[in-house]
PDB file of N, CA and C in Angstrom:
ATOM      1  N   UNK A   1     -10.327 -13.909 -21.956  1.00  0.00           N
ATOM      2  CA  UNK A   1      -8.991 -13.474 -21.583  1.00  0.00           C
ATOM      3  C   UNK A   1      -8.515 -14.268 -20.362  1.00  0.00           C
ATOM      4  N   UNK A   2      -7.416 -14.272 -20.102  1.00  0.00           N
ATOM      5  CA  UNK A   2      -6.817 -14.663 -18.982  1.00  0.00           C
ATOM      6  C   UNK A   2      -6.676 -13.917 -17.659  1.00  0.00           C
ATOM      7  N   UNK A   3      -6.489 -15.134 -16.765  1.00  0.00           N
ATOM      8  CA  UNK A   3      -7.070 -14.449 -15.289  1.00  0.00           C
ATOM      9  C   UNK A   3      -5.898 -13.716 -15.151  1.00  0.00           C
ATOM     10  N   UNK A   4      -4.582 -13.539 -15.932  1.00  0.00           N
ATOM     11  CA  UNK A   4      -3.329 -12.318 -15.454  1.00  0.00           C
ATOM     12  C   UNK A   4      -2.875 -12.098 -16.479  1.00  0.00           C
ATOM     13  N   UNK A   5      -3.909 -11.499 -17.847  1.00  0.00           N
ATOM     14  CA  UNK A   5      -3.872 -10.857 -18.778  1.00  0.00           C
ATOM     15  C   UNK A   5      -4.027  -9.241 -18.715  1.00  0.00           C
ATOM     16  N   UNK A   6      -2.570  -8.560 -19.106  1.00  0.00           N
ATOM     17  CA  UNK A   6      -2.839  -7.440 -19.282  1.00  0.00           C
ATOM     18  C   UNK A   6      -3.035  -6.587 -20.705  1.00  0.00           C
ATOM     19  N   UNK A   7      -3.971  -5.679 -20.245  1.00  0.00           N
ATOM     20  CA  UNK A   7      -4.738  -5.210 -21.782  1.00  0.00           C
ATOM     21  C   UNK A   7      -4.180  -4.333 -22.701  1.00  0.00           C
ATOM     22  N   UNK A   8      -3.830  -4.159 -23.597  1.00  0.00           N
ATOM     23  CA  UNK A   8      -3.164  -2.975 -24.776  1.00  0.00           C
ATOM     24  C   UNK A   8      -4.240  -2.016 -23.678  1.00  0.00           C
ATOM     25  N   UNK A   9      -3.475  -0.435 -24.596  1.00  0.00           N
ATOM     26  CA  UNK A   9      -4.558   0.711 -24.276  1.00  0.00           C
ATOM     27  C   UNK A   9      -5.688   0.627 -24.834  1.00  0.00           C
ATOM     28  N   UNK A  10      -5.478   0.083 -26.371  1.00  0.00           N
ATOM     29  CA  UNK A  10      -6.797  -0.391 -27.399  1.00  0.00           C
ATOM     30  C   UNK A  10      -7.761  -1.238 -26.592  1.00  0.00           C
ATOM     31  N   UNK A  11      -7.460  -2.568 -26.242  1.00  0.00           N
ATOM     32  CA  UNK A  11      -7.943  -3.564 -25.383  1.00  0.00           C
ATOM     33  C   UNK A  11      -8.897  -2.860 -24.471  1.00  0.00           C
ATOM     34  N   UNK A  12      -8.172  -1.993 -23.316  1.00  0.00           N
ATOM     35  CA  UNK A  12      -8.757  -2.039 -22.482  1.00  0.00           C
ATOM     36  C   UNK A  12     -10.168  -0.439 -22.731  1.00  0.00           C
ATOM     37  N   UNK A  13      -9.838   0.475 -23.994  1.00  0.00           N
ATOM     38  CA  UNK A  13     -10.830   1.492 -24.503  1.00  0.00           C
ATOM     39  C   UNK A  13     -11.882   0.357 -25.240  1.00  0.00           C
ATOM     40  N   UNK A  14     -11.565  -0.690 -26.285  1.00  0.00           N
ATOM     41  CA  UNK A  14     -12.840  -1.606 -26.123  1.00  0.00           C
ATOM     42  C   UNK A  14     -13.339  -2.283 -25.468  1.00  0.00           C
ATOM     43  N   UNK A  15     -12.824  -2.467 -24.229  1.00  0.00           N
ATOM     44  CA  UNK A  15     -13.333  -3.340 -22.978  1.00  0.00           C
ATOM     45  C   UNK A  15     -14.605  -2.423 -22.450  1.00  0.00           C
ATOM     46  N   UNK A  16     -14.280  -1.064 -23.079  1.00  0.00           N
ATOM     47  CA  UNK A  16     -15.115   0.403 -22.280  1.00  0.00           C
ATOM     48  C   UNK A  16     -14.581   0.195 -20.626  1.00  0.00           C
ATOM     49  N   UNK A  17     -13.281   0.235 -20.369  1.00  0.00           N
ATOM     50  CA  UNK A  17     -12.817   0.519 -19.071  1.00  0.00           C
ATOM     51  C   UNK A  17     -12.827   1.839 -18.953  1.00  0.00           C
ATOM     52  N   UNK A  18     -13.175   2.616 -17.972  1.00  0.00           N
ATOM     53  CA  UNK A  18     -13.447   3.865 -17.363  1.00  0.00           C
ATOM     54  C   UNK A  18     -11.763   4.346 -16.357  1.00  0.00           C
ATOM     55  N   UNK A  19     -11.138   4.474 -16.868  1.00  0.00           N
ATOM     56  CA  UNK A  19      -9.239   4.623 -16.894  1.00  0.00           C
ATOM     57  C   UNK A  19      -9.986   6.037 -15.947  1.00  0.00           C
ATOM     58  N   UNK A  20     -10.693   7.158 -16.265  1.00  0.00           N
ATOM     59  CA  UNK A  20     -10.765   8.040 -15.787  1.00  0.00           C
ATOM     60  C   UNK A  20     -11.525   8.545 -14.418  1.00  0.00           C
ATOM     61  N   UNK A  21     -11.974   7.107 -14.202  1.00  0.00           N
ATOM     62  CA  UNK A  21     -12.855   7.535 -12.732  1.00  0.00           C
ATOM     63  C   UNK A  21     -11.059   6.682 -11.535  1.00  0.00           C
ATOM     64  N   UNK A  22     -10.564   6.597 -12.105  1.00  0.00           N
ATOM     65  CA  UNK A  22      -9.351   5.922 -10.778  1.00  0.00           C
ATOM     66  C   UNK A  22      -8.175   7.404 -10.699  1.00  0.00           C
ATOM     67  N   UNK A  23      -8.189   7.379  -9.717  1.00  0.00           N
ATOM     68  CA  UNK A  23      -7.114   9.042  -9.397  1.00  0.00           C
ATOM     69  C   UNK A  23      -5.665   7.941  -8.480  1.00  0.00           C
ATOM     70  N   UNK A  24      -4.693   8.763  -8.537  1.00  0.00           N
ATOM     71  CA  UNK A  24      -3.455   8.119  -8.200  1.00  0.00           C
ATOM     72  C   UNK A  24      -3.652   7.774  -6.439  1.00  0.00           C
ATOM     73  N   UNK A  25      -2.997   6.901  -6.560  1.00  0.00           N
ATOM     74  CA  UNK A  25      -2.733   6.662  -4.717  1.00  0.00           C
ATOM     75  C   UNK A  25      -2.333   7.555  -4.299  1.00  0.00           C
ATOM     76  N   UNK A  26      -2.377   7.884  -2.733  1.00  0.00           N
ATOM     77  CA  UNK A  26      -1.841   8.923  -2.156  1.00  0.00           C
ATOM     78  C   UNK A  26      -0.278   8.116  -0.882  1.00  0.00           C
ATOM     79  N   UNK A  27      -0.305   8.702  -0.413  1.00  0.00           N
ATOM     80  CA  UNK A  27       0.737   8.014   0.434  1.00  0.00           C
ATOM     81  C   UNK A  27       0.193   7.779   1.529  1.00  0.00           C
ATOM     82  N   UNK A  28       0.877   6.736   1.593  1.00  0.00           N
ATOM     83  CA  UNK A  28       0.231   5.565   2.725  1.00  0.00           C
ATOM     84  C   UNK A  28       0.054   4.213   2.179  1.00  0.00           C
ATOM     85  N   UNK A  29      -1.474   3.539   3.178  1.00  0.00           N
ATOM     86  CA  UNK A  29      -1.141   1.897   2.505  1.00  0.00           C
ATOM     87  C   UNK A  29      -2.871   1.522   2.358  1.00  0.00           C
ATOM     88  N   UNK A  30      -2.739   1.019   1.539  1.00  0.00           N
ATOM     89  CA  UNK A  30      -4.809   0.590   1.065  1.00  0.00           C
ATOM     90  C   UNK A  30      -4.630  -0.725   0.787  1.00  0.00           C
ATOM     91  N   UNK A  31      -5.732  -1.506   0.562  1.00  0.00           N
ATOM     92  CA  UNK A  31      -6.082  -3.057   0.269  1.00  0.00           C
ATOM     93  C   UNK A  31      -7.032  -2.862  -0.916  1.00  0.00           C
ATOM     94  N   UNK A  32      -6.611  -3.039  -1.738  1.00  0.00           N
ATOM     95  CA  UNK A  32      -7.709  -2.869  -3.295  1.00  0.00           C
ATOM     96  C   UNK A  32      -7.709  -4.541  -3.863  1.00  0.00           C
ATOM     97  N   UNK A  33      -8.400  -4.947  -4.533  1.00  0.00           N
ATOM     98  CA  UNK A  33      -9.026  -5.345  -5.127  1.00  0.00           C
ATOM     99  C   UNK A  33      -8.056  -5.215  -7.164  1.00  0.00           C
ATOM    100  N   UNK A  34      -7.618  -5.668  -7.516  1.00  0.00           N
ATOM    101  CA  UNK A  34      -7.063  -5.581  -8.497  1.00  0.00           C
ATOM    102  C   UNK A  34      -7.767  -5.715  -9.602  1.00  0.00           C
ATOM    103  N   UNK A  35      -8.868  -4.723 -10.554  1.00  0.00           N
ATOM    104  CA  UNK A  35      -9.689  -4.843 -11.531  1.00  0.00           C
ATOM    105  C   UNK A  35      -8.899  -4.535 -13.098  1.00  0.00           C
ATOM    106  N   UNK A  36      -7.769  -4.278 -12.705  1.00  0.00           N
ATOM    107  CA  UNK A  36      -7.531  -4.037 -14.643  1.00  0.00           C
ATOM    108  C   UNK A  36      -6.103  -3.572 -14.387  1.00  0.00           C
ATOM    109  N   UNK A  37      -5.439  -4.257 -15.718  1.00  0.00           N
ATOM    110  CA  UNK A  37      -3.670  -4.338 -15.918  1.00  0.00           C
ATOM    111  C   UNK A  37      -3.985  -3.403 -17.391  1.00  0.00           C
ATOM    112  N   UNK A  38      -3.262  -2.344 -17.595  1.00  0.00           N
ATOM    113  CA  UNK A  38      -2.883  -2.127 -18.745  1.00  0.00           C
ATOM    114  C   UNK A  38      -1.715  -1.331 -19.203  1.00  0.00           C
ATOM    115  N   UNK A  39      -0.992  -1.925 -20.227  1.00  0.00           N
ATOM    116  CA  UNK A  39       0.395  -1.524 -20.490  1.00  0.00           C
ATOM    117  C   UNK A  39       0.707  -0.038 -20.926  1.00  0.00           C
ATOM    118  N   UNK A  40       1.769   0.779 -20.615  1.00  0.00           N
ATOM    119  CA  UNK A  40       1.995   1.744 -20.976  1.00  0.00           C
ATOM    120  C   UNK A  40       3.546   1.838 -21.389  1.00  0.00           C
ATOM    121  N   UNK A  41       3.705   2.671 -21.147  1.00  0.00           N
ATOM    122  CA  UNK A  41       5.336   2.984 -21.701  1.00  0.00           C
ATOM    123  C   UNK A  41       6.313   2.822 -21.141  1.00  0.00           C
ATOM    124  N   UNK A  42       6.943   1.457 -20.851  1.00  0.00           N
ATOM    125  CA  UNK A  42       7.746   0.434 -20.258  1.00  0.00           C
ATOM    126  C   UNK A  42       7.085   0.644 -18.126  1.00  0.00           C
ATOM    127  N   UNK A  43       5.643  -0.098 -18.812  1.00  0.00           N
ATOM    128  CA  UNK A  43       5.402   0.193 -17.381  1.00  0.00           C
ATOM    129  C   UNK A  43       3.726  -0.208 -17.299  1.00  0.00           C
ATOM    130  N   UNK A  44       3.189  -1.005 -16.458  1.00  0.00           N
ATOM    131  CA  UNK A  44       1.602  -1.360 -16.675  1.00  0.00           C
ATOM    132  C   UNK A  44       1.287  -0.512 -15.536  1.00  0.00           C
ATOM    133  N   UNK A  45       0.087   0.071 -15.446  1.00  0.00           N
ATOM    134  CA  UNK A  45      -0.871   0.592 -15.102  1.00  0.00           C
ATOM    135  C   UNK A  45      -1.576  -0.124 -14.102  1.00  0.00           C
ATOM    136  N   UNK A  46      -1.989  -0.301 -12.939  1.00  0.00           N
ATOM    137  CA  UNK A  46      -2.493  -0.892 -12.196  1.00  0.00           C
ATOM    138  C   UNK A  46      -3.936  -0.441 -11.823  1.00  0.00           C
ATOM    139  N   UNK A  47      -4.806  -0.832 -11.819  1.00  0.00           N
ATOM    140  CA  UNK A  47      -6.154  -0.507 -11.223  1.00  0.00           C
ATOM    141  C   UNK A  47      -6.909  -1.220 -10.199  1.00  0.00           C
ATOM    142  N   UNK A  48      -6.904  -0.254  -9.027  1.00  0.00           N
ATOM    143  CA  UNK A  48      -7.663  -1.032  -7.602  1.00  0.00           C
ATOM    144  C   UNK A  48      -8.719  -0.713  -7.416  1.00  0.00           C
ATOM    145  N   UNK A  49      -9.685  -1.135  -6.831  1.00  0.00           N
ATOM    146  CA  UNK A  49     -11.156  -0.645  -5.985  1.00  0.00           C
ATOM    147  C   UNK A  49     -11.062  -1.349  -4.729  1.00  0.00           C
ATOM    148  N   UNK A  50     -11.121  -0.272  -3.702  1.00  0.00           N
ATOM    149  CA  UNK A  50     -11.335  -0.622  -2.044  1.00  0.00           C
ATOM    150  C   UNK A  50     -12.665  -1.178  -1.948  1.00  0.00           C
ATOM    151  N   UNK A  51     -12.541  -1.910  -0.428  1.00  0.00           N
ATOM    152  CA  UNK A  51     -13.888  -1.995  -0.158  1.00  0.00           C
ATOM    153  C   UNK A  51     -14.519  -0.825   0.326  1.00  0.00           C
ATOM    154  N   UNK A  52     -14.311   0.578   0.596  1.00  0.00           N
ATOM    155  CA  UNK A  52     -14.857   1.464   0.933  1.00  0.00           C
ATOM    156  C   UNK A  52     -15.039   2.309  -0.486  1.00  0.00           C
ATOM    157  N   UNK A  53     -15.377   1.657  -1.758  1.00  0.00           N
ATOM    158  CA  UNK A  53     -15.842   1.938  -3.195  1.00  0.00           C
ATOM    159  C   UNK A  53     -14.417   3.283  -3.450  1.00  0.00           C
ATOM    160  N   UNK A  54     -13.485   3.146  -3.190  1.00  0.00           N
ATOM    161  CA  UNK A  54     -12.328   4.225  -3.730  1.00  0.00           C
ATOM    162  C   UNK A  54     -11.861   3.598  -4.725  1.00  0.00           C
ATOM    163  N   UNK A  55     -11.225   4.192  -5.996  1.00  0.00           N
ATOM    164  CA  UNK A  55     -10.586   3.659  -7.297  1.00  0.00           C
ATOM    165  C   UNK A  55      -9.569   4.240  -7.419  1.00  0.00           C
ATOM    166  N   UNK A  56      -8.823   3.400  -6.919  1.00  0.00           N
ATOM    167  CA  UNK A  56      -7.050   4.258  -6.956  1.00  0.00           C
ATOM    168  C   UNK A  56      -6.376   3.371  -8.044  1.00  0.00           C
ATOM    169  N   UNK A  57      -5.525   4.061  -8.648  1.00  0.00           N
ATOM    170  CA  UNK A  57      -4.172   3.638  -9.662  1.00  0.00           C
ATOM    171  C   UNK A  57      -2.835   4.032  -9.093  1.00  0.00           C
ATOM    172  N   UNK A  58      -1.705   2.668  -9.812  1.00  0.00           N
ATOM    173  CA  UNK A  58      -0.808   3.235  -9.380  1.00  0.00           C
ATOM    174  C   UNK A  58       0.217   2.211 -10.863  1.00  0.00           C
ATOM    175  N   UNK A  59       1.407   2.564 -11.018  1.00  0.00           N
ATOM    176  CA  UNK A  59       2.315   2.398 -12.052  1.00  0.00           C
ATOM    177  C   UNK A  59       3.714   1.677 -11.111  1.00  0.00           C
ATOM    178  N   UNK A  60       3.267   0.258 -12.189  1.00  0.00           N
ATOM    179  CA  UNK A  60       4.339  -1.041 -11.920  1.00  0.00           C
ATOM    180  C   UNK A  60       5.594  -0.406 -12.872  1.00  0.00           C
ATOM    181  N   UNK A  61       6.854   0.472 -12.705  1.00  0.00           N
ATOM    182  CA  UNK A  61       7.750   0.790 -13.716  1.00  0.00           C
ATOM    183  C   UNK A  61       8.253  -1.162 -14.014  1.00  0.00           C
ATOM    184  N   UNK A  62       9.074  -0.657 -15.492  1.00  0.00           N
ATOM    185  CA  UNK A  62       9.633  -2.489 -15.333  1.00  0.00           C
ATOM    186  C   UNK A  62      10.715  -1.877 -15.327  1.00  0.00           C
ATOM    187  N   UNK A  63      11.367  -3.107 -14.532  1.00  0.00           N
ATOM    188  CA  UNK A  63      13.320  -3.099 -14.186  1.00  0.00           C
ATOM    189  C   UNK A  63      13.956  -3.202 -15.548  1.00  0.00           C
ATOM    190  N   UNK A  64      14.284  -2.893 -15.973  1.00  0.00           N
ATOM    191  CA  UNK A  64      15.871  -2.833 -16.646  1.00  0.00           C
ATOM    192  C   UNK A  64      15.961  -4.511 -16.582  1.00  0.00           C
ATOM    193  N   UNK A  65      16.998  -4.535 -15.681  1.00  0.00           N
ATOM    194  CA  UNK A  65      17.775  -5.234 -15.627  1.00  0.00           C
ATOM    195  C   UNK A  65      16.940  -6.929 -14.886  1.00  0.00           C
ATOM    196  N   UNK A  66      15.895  -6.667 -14.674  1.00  0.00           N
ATOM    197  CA  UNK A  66      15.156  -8.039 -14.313  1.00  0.00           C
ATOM    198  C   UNK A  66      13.797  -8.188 -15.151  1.00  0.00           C
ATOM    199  N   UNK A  67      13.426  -7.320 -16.299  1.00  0.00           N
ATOM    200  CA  UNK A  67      12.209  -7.222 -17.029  1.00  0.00           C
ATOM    201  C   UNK A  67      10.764  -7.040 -16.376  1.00  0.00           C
ATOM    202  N   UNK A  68      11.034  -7.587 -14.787  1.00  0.00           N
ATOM    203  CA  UNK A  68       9.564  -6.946 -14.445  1.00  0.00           C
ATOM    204  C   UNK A  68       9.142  -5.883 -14.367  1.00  0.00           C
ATOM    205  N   UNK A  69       7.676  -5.823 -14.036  1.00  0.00           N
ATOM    206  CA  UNK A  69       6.891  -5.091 -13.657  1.00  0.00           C
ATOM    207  C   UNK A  69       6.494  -4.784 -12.258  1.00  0.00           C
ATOM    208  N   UNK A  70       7.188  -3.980 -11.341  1.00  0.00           N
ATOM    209  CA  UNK A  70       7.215  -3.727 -10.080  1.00  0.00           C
ATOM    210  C   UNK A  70       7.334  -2.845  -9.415  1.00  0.00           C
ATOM    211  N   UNK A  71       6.526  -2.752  -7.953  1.00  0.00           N
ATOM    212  CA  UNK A  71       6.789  -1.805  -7.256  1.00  0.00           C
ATOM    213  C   UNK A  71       8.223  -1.702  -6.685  1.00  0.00           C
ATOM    214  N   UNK A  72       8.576  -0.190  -6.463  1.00  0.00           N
ATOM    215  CA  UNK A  72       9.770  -0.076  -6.053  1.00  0.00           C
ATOM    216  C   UNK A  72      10.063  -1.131  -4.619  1.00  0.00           C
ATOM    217  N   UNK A  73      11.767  -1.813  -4.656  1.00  0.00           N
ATOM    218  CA  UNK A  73      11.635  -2.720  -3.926  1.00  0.00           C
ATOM    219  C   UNK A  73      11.447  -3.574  -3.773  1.00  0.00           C
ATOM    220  N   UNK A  74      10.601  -4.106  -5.173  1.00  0.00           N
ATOM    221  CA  UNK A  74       9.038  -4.835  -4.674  1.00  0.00           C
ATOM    222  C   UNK A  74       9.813  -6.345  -5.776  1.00  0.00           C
ATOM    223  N   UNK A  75       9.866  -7.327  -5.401  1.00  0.00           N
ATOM    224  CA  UNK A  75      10.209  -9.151  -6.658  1.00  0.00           C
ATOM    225  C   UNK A  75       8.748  -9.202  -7.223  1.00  0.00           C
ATOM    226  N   UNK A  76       7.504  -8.598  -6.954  1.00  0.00           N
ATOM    227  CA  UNK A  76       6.043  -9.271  -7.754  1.00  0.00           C
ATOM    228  C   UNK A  76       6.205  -8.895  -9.148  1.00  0.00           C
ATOM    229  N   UNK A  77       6.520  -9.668  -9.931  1.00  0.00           N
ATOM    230  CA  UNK A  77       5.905  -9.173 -11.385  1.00  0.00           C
ATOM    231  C   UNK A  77       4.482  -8.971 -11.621  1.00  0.00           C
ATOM    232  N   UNK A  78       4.194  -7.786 -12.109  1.00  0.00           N
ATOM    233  CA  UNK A  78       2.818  -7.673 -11.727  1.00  0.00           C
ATOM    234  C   UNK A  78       2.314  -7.929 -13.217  1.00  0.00           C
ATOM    235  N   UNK A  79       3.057  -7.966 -14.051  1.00  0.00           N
ATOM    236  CA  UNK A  79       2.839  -8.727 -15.656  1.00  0.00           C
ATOM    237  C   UNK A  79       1.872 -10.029 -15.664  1.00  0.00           C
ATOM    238  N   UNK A  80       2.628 -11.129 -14.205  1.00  0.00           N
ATOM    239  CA  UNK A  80       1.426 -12.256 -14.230  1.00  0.00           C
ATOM    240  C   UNK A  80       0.965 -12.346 -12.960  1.00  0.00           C
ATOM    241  N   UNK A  81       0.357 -11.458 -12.309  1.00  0.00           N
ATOM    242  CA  UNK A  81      -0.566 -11.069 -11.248  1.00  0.00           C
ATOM    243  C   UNK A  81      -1.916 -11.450 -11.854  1.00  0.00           C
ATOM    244  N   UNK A  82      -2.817 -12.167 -10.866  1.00  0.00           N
ATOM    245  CA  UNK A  82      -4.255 -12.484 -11.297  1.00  0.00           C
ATOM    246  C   UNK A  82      -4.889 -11.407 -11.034  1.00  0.00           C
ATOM    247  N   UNK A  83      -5.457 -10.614 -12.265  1.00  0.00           N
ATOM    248  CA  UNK A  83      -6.766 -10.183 -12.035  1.00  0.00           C
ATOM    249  C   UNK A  83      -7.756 -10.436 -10.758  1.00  0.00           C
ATOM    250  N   UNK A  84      -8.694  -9.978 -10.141  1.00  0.00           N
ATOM    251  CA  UNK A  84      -9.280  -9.938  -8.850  1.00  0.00           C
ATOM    252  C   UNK A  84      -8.980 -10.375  -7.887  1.00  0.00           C
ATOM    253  N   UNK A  85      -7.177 -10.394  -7.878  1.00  0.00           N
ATOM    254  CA  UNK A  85      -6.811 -10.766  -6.334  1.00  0.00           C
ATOM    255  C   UNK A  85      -6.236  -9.579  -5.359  1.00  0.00           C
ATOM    256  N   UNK A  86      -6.226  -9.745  -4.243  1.00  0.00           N
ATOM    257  CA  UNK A  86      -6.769  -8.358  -3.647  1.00  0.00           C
ATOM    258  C   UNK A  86      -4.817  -8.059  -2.704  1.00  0.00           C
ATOM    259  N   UNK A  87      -4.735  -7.352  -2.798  1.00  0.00           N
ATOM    260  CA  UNK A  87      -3.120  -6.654  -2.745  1.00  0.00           C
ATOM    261  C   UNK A  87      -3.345  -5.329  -1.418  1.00  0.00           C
ATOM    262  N   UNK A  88      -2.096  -5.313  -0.435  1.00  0.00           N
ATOM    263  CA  UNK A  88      -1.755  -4.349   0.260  1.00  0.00           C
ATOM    264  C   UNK A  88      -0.989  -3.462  -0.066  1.00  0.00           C
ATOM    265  N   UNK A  89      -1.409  -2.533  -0.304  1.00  0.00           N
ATOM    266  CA  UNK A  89      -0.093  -1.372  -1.384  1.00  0.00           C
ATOM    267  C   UNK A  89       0.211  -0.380  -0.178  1.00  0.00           C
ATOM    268  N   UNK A  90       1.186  -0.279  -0.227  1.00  0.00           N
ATOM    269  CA  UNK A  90       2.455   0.686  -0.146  1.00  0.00           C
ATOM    270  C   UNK A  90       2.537   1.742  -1.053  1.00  0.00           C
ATOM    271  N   UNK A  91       2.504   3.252  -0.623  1.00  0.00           N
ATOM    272  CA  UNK A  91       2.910   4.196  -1.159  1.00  0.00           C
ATOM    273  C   UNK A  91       3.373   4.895  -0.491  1.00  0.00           C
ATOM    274  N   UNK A  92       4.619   5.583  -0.860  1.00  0.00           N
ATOM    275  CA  UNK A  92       5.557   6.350   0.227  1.00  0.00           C
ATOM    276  C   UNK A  92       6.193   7.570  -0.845  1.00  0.00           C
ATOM    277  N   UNK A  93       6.716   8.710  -0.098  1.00  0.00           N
ATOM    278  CA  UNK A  93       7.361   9.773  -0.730  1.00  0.00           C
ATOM    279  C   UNK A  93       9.070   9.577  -0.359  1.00  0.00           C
ATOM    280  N   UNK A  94       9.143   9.852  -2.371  1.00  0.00           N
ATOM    281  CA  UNK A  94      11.061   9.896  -1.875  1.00  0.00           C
ATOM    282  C   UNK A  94      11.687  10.835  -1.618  1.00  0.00           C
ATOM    283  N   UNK A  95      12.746  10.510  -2.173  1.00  0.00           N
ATOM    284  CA  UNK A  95      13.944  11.709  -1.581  1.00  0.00           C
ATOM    285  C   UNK A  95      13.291  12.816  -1.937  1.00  0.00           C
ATOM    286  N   UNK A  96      12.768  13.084  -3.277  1.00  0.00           N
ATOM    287  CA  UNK A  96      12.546  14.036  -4.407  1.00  0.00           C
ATOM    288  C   UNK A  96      11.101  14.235  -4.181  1.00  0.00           C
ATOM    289  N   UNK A  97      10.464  13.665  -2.899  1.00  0.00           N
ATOM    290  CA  UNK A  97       9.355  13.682  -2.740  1.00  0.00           C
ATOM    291  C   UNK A  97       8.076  13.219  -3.981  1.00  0.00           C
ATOM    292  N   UNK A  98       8.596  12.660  -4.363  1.00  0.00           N
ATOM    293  CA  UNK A  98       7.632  11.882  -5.747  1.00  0.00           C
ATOM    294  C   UNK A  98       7.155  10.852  -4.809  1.00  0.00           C
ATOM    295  N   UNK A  99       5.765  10.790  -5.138  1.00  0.00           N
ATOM    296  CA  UNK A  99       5.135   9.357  -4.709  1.00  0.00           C
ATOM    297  C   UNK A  99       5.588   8.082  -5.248  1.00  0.00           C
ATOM    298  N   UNK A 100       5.856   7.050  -4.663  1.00  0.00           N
ATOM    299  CA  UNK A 100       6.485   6.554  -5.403  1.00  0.00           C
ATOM    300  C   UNK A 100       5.834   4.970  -5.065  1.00  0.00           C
ATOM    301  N   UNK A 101       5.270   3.638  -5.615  1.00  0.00           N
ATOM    302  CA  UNK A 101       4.665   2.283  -5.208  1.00  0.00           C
ATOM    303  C   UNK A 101       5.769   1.403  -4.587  1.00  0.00           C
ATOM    304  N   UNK A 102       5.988   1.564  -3.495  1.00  0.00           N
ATOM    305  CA  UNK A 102       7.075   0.405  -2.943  1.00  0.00           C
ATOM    306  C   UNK A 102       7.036  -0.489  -2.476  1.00  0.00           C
ATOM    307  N   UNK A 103       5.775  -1.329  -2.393  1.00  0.00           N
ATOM    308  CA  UNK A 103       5.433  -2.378  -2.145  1.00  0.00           C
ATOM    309  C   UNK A 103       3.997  -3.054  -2.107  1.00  0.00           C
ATOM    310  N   UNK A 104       4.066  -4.368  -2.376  1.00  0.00           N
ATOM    311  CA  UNK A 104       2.785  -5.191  -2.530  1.00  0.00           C
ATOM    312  C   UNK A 104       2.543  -6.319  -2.048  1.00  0.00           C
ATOM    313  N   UNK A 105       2.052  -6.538  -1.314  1.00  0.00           N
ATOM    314  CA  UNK A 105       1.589  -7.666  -0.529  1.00  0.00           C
ATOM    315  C   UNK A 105       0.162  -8.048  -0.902  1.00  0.00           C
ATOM    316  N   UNK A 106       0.080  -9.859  -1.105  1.00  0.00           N
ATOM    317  CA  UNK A 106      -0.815 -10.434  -1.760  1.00  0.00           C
ATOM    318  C   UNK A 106      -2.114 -10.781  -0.612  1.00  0.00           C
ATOM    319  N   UNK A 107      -3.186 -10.612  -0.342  1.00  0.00           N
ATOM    320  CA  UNK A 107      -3.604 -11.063   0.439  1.00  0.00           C
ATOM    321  C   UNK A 107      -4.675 -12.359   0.541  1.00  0.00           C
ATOM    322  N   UNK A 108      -4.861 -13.026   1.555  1.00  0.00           N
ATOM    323  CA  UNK A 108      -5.209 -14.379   1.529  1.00  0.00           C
ATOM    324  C   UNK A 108      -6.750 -14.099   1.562  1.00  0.00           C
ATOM    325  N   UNK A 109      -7.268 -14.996   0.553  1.00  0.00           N
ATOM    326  CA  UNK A 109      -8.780 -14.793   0.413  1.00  0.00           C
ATOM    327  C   UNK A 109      -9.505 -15.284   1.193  1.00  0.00           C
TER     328      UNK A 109
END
């Protein structure tokens, strides 16, 4: 596969990815490790691991009107994001108090 290949749901249940050990981000900001893209319903799935072994997820919605895949705010299409490159996430509460991904910053290896 490709280094910013993201996986069907099929793909990534025969990959035997473990979707169920990653719990949602909380609010605030973490540095993960980017282990697995997989598509959902106009929207990929993101999967991180910290260096302090935490497995957080969080959901790239895609724009409308620009086709990516992004955090709120956010120009990264995370559609061709490399696999194991390691990201500063942003999570913040909105108006409606929904958690919501508003930003991503790439970090230098």
């Amino acid at each position: 596969m490709e280094a910013n290949h993201v996986y069907t749901q099929k793909q990534a249940r025969e990959a035997v990815f473990n979707r169920n050990a990653f719990t949602p981000a909380k609010e605030g900001v973490f540095e993960g490790q980017l282990v697995m893209k997989v598509y959902g319903d106009f929207c990929i799935r993101c999967y991180f691991e910290t260096d302090n072994g935490q497995k957080l997820k969080l959901v790239a919605w895609q724009n409308r009107q620009t086709g990516r895949y992004s955090p709120r705010g956010s120009n990264i299409d995370f559609k061709s994001v490399a696999l194991n490159s390691t990201w500063e996430n942003r999570v913040e509460l909105d108006k409606t108090k929904k958690l919501v991904w508003t930003d991503a910053v790439e970090m230098a290896v």
